[in-house]
Protein backbone atom coordinates (compact mmCIF):
# COMPACT_ATOMS: atom_id res chain seq x y z
CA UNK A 1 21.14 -12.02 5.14
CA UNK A 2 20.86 -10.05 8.28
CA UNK A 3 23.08 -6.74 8.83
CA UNK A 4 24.25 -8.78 11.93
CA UNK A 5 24.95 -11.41 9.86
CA UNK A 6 26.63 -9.48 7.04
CA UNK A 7 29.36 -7.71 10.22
CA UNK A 8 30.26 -10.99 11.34
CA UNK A 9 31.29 -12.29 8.31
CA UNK A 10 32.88 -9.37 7.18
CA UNK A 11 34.70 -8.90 10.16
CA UNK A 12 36.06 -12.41 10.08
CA UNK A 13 36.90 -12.50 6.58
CA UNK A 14 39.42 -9.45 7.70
CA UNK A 15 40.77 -11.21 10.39
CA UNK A 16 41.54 -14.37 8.24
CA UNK A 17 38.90 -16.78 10.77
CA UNK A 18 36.60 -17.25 8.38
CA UNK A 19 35.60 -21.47 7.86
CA UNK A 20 34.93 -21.90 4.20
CA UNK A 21 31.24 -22.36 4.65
CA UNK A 22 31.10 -18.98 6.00
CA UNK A 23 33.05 -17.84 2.90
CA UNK A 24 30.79 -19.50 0.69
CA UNK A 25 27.50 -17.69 2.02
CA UNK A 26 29.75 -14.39 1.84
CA UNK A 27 30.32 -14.84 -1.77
CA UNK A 28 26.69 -16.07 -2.51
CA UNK A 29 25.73 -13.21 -1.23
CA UNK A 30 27.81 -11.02 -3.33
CA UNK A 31 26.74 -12.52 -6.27
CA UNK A 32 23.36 -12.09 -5.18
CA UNK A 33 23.97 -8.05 -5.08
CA UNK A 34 25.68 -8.30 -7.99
CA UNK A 35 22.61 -9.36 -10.11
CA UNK A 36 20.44 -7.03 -8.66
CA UNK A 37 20.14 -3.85 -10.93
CA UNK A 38 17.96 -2.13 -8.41
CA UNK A 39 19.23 1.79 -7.60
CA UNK A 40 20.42 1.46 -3.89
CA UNK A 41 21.61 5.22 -3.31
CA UNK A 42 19.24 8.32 -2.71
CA UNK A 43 22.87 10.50 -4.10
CA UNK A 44 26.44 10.27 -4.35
CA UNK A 45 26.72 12.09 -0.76
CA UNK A 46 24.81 8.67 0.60
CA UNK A 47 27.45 6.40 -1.35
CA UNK A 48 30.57 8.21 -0.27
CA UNK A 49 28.84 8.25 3.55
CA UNK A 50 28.14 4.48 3.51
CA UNK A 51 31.55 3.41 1.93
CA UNK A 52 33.47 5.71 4.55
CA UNK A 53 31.43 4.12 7.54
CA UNK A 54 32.83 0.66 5.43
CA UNK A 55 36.19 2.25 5.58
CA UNK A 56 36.30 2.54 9.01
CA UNK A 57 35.73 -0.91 9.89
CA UNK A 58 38.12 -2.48 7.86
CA UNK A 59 40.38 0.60 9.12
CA UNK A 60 40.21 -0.94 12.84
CA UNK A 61 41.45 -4.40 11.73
CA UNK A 62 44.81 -3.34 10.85
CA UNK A 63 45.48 -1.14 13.90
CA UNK A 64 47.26 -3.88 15.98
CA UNK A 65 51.08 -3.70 14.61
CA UNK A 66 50.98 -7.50 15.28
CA UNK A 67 48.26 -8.13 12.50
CA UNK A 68 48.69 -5.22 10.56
CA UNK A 69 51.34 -7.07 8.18
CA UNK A 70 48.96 -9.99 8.09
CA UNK A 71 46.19 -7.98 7.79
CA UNK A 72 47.44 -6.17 4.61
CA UNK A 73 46.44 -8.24 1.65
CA UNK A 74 42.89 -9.42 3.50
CA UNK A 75 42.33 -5.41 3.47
CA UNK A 76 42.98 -5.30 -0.11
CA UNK A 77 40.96 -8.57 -0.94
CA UNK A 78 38.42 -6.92 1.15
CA UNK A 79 38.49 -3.86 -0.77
CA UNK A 80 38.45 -5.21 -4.29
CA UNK A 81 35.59 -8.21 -3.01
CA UNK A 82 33.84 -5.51 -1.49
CA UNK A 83 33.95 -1.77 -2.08
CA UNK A 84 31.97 -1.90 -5.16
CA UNK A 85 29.47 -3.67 -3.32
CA UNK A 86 28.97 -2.50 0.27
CA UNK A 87 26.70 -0.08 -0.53
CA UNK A 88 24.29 -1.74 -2.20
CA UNK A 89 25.05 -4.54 0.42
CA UNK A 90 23.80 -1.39 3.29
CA UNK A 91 20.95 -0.75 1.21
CA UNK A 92 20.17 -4.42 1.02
CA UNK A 93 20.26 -5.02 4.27
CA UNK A 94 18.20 -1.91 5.36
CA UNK A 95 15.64 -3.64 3.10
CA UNK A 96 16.09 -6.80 4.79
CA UNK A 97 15.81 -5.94 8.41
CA UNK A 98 12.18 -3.99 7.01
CA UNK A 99 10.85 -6.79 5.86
CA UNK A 100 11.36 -5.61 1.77
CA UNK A 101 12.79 -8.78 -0.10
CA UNK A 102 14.23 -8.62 -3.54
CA UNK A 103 10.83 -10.37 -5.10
CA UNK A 104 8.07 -9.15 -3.55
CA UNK A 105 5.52 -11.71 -1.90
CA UNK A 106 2.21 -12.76 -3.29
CA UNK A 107 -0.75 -10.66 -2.26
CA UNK A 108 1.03 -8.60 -0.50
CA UNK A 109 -0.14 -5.23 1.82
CA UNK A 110 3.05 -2.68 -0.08
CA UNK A 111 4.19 0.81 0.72
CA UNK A 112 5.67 2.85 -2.22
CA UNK A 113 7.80 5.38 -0.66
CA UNK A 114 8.60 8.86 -2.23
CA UNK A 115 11.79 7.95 -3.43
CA UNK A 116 10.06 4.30 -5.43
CA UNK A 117 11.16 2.10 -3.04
CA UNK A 118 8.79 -0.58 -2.21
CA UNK A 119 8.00 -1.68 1.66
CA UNK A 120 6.52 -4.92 2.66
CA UNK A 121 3.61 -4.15 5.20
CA UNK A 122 3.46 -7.07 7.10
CA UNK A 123 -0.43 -7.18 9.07
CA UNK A 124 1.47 -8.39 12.34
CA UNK A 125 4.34 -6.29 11.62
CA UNK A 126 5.62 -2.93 13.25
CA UNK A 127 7.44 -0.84 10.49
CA UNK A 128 8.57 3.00 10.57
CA UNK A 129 8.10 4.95 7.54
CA UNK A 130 11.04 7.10 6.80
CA UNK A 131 11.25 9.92 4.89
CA UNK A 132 13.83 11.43 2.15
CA UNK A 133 15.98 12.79 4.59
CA UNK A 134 15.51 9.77 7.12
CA UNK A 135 13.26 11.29 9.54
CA UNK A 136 10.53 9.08 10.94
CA UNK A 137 7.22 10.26 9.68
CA UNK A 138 5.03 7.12 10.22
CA UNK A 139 4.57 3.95 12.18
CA UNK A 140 2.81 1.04 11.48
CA UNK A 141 1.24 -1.01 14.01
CA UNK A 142 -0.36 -4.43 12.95
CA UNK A 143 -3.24 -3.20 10.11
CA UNK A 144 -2.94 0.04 10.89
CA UNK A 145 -0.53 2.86 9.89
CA UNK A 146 0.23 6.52 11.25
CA UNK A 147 1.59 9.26 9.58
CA UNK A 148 2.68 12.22 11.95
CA UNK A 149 1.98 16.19 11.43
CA UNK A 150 4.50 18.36 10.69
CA UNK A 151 4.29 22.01 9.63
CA UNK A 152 7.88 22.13 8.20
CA UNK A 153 7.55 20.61 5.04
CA UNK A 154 7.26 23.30 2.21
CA UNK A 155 7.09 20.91 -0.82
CA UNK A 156 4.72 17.96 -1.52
CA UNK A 157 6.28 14.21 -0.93
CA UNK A 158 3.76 11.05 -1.72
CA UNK A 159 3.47 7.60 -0.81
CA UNK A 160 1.41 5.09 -2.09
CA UNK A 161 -0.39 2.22 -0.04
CA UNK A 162 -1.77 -0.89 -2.12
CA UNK A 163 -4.09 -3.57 -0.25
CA UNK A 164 -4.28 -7.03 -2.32
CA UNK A 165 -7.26 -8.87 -2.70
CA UNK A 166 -8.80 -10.76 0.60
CA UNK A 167 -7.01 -7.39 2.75
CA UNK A 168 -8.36 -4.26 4.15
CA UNK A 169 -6.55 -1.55 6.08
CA UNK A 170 -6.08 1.42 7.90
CA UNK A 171 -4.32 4.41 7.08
CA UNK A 172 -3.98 7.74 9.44
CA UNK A 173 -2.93 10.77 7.51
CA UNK A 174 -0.64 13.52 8.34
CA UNK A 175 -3.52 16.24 9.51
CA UNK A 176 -5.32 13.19 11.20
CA UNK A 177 -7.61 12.08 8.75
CA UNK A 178 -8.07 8.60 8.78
CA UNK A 179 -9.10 6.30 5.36
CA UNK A 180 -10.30 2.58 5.96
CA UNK A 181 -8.89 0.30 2.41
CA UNK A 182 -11.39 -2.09 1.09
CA UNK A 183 -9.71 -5.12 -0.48
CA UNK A 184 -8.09 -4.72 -4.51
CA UNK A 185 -7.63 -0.57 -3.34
CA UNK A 186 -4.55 1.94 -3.26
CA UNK A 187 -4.16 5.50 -2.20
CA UNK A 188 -2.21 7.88 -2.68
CA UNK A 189 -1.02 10.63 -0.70
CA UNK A 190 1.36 13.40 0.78
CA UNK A 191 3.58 12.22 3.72
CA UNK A 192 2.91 15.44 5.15
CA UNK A 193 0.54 18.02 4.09
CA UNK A 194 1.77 21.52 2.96
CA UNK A 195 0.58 24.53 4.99
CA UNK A 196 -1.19 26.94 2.51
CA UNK A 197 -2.24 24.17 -0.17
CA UNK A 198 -4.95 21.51 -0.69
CA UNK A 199 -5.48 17.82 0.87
CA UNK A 200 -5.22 16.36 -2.00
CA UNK A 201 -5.41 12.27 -2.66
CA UNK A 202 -6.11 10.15 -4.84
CA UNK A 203 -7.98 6.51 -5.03
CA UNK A 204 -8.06 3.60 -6.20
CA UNK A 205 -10.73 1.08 -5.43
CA UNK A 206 -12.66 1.89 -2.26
CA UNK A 207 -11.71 3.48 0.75
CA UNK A 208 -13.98 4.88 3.69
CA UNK A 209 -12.78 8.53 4.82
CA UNK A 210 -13.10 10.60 7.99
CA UNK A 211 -11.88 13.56 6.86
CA UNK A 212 -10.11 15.93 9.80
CA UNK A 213 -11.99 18.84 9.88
CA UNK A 214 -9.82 22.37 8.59
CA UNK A 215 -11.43 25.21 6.81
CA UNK A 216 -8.47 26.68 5.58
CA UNK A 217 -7.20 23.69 3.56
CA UNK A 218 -10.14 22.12 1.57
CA UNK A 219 -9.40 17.47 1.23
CA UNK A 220 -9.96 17.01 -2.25
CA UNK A 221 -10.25 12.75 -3.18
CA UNK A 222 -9.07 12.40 -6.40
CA UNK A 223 -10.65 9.32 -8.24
CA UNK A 224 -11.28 7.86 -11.81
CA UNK A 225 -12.59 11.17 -13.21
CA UNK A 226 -14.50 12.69 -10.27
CA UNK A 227 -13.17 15.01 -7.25
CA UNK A 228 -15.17 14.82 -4.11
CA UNK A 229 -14.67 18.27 -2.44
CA UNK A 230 -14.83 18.40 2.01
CA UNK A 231 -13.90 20.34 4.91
CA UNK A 232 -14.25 17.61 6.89
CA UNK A 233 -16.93 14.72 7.16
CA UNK A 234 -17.41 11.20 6.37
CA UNK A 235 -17.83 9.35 3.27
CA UNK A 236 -17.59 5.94 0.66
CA UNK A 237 -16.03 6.59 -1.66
CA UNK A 238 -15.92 3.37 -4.71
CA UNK A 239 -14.19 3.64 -7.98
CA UNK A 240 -12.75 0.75 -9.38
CA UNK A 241 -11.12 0.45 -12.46
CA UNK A 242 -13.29 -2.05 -14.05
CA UNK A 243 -16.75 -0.12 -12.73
CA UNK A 244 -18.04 1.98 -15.29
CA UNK A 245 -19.59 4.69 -12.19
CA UNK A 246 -18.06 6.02 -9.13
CA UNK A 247 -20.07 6.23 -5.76
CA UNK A 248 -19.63 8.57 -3.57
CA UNK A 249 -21.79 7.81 -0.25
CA UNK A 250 -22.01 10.71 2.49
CA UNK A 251 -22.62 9.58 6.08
CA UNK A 252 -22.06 12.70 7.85
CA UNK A 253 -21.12 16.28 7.08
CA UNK A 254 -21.32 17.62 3.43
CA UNK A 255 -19.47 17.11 0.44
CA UNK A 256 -19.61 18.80 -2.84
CA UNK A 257 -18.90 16.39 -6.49
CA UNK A 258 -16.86 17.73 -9.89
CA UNK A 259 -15.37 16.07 -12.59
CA UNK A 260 -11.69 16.66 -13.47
CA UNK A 261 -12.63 18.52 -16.79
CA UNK A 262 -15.15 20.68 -14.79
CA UNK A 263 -13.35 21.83 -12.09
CA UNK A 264 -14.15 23.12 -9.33
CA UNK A 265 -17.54 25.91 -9.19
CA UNK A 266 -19.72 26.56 -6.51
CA UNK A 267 -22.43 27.38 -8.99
CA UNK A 268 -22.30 23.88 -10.75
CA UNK A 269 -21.35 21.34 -8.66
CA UNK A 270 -23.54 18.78 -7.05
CA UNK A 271 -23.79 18.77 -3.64
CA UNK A 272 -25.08 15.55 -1.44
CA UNK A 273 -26.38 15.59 2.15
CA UNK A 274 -26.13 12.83 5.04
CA UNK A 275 -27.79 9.76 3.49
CA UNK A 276 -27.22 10.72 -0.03
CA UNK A 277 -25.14 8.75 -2.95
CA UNK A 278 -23.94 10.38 -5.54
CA UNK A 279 -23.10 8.42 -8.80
CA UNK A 280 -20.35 9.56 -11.65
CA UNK A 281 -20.97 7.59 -15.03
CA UNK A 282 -17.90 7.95 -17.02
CA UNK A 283 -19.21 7.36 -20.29
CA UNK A 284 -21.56 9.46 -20.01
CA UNK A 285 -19.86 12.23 -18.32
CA UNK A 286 -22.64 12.84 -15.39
CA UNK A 287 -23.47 12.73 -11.79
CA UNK A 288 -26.71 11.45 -10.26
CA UNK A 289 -28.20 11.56 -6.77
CA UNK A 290 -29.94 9.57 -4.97
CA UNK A 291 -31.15 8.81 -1.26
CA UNK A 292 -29.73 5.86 0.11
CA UNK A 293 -29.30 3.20 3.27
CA UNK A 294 -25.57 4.26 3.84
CA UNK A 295 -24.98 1.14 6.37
CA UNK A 296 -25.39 -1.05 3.15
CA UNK A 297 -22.39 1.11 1.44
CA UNK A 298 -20.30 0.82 4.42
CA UNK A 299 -20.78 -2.48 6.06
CA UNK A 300 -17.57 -3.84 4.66
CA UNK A 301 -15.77 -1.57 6.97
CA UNK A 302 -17.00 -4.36 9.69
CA UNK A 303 -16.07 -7.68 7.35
CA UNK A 304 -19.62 -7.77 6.58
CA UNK A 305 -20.87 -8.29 2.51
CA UNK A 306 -24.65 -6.53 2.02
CA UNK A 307 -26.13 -6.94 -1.61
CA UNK A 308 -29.02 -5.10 -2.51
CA UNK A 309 -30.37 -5.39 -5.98
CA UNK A 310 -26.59 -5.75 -7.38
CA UNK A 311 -26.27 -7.69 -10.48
CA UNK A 312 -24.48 -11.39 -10.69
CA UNK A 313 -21.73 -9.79 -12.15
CA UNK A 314 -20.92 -7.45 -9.65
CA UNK A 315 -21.47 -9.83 -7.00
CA UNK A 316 -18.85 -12.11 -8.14
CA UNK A 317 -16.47 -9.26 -8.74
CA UNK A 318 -17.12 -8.18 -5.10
CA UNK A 319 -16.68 -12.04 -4.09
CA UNK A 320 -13.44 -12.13 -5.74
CA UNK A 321 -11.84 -9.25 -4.23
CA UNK A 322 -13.32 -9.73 -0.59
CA UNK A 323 -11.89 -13.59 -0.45
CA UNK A 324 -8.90 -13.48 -3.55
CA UNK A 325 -10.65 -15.99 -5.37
CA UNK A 326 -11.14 -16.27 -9.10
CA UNK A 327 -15.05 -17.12 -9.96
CA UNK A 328 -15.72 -17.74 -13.74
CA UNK A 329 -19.05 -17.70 -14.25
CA UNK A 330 -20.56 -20.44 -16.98
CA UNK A 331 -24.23 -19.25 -16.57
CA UNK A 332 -24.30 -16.45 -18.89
CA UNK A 333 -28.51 -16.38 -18.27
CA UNK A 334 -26.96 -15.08 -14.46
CA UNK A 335 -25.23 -12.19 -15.68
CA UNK A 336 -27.65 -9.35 -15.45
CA UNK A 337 -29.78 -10.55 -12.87
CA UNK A 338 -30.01 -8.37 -9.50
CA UNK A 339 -30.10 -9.95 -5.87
CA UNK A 340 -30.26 -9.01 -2.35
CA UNK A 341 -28.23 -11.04 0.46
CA UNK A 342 -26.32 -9.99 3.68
CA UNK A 343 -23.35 -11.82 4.56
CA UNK A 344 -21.36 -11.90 7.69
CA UNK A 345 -17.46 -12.54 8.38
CA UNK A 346 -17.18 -16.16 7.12
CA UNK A 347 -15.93 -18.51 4.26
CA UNK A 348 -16.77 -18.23 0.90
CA UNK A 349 -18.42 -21.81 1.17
CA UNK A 350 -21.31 -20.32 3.57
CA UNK A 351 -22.16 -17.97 1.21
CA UNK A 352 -21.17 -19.68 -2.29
CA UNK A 353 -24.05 -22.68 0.10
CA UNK A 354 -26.50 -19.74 0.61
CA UNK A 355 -26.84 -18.51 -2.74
CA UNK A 356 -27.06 -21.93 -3.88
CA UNK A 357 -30.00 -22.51 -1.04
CA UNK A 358 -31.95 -19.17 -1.39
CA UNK A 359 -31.24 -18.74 -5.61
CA UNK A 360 -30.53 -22.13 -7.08
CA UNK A 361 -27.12 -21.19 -8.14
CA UNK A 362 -24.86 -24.15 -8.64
CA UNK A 363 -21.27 -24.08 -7.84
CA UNK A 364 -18.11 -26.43 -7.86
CA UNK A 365 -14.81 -24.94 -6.11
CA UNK A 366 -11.13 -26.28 -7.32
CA UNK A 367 -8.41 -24.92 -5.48
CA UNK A 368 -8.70 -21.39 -5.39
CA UNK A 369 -11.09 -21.36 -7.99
CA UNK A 370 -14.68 -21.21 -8.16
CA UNK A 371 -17.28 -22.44 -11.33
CA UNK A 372 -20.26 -21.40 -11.61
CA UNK A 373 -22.56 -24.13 -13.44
C-alpha cells in the first residue's frame, strides 16, 4: 500500500464513508504491520513526531460541530485501530514508495544504509539516499549511484552496496572516487568522508577503482587480508571469498600492498607500477608480482569475459557469477586444466557452443542450470 493510498482510507474511515471492501484492505493491512517485527523508529523523538503529525489529521475531522458528535467514537476506533500502528505504518510506507518491500526480491542490486535498513536499487530506478538525520547525501540514477561531498561530517557513517550475480554497477563516492562492481561483489563505505582521517573501504568480490586524487587523506581498500594503499590512481582489485589469492592490478598511478597483520611500512611493503599485478596468497601469508596485460584484468568493466591460462574451475566460477547460473561440473579430468578464450557481451549458449567447438567440452543446460558431461 501506497502512502496515498494509506490517507484515503484513513481519512474515510474517520469520516464514516468507508465501503467495506475498503475496510477490509485497511485491516489487512494492519495485520500485515502487525506481523512485522522489523524496528521502524530511528528514536522515541521520531515516534512521538510521526504519531503527532497522525494526531493532527484525525484532529481536523472533528472540527466541524456538525460531525464532531458523530465523529467521536470513529476518533476513538481510530485511535485504538491505529495509534499503535501508524508509525510503523509511516515507516512502511516510506519503504514502500522507495521501492524496499518487506521480503526482499531475488537477485537483487541492495543498499544497506547506516542505520541497517535495506534499499532496493532498482537498475531503471531513481532513488535518494538519505542519511541519519534525513539529509540527501546520494542519488541514484539507473546503474549508477552518487554520493555528494560534504566537509561537515565529523564522525564516520557507512553504507553497504551488494551486486547479485549476472549485475555490475557503479558507485561514485563522497570525495569523487568512482568504483565499477563486478557481478557476486559488495563494498563498503563512508557516506561521507571525514576531514583529517583515511579513505577507508572495504571489498568484497571485485570492483575497478579510480581513486580521486588527495595527498592529505591516503584511500586505503580493505579486502580479505590485504590493504592496497593510493593517493589516487587506478586499479583491479579481485578478492573473492572462495579464491584462495587476491589480485590487485594497477593501470595507472602507483599503489603500495600490506597485509592487515603487517600494517602499514614504507620500508616493507610491496609496491607495483602501471602494468603490474600483485598477488596476496592467504595461506601462505605473501605477496607476489608480476608484469601483466591489464586489459585482460579489466575487460569485464565493458561486459566482455577474457581467459588466459585460467583453470576449468575458475572459469565456471567466473561463468556462474557473470550470467547467475549454477554449472556443476561432472568431468573431474577438467578441473585443473588451464584455457585461453575471449568472450564478448552475449548468452551463455555462444560461449557454453564455443568451448564445446574449440575444447571438446560437452554440455547439457536445464533451466537455469548447466552440466558439464
Amino acid at each position: 500500500m501506497q502512502e496515498k493510498e494509506f490517507r484515503k482510507l484513513l481519512d474515510k474511515y474517520l469520516n464514516g464513508s468507508i465501503s467495506e471492501q475498503e475496510l477490509e484492505v485497511l485491516e489487512k493491512f494492519k495485520a500485515e504491520l502487525s506481523s512485522n517485527q522489523q524496528p521502524y523508529f530511528k528514536n522515541e523523538a521520531h515516534k512521538n513526531t510521526v504519531k503527532e503529525s497522525i494526531w493532527t489529521a484525525i484532529n481536523a475531522q472533528t472540527r466541524n460541530p456538525k460531525r464532531r458528535k458523530a465523529s467521536l467514537w470513529k476518533v476513538s476506533s481510530a485511535a485504538a485501530l491505529f495509534i499503535g500502528l501508524l508509525t510503523s505504518a509511516y515507516f512502511y510506507l516510506q519503504n514502500s514508495t522507495s521501492n524496499t518491500p518487506a521480503v526482499l526480491p531475488e537477485n537483487a542490486i541492495t543498499l544497506q544504509l547506516e542505520n541497517g535498513d535495506l534499499q532496493i536499487i532498482n537498475e531503471n530506478g531513481q532513488v535518494e539516499v538519505l542519511d541519519a538525520q534525513g539529509q540527501i547525501v546520494g542519488k541514484q540514477d539507473g546503474k549508477s549511484l552518487k554520493y555528494t561531498g560534504n566537509d561537515s561530517k565529523k564522525e564516520l557513517a557507512y553504507n553497504t552496496l551488494a551486486v547479485p550475480n549476472g549485475k555490475t554497477f557503479e558507485l561514485q563516492l563522497s570525495d569523487g572516487t568512482v568504483a565499477h562492481l563486478n557481478a557476486g561483489s559488495s563494498i563498503k563505505y563512508p557516506v561521507q568522508f571525514v576531514k583529517g582521517l583515511h579513505r577507508q573501504i572495504f571489498v568484497t568480490g571485485e570492483a575497478y577503482l579510480d581513486v580521486a586524487k588527495d595527498a592529505e587523506h591516503p584511500f586505503i581498500v580493505s579486502t580479505n587480508g590485504l590493504n592496497v594503499r593510493v593517493l589516487g590512481t587506478q586499479f583491479n582489485v579481485s578478492a573473492y571469498p572462495e579464491d584462495e589469492t587476491t589480485e590487485v592490478v594497477l593501470v595507472e598511478g602507483a599503489v603500495s600492498l600490506y597485509t592487515e597483520a603487517e600494517g602499514y611500512n614504507t620500508d616493507k611493503n610491496v609496491y607495483l607500477k602501471p602494468g603490474f599485478k600483485g598477488s596476496f596468497d592467504r595461506t601462505k601469508n605473501n605477496i607476489d608480482t608480476a608484469e601483466v596485460i591489464t586489459s585482460l584484468y579489466t575487460s569485464w568493466i565493458n561486459g566482455k569475459l577474457v581467459f588466459r591460462n585460467m583453470t576449468f574451475t575458475n572459469i565456471l566460477k567466473k561463468l556462474e557469477r557473470h550470467y547467475n547460473v549454477t554449472i556443476i561440473n561432472n568431468n573431474t579430468d577438467l578441473t585443473h586444466e588451464e584455457f585461453n578464450a575471449n568472450f564478448g557481451n552475449e548468452p551463455i549458449e555462444n560461449v557454453l557452443e564455443e568451448l564445446k567447438v574449440n575444447y571438446g567440452i560437452e554440455y547439457e543446460i536445464l533451466d537455469n542450470r548447466i552440466l558439464i558431461e
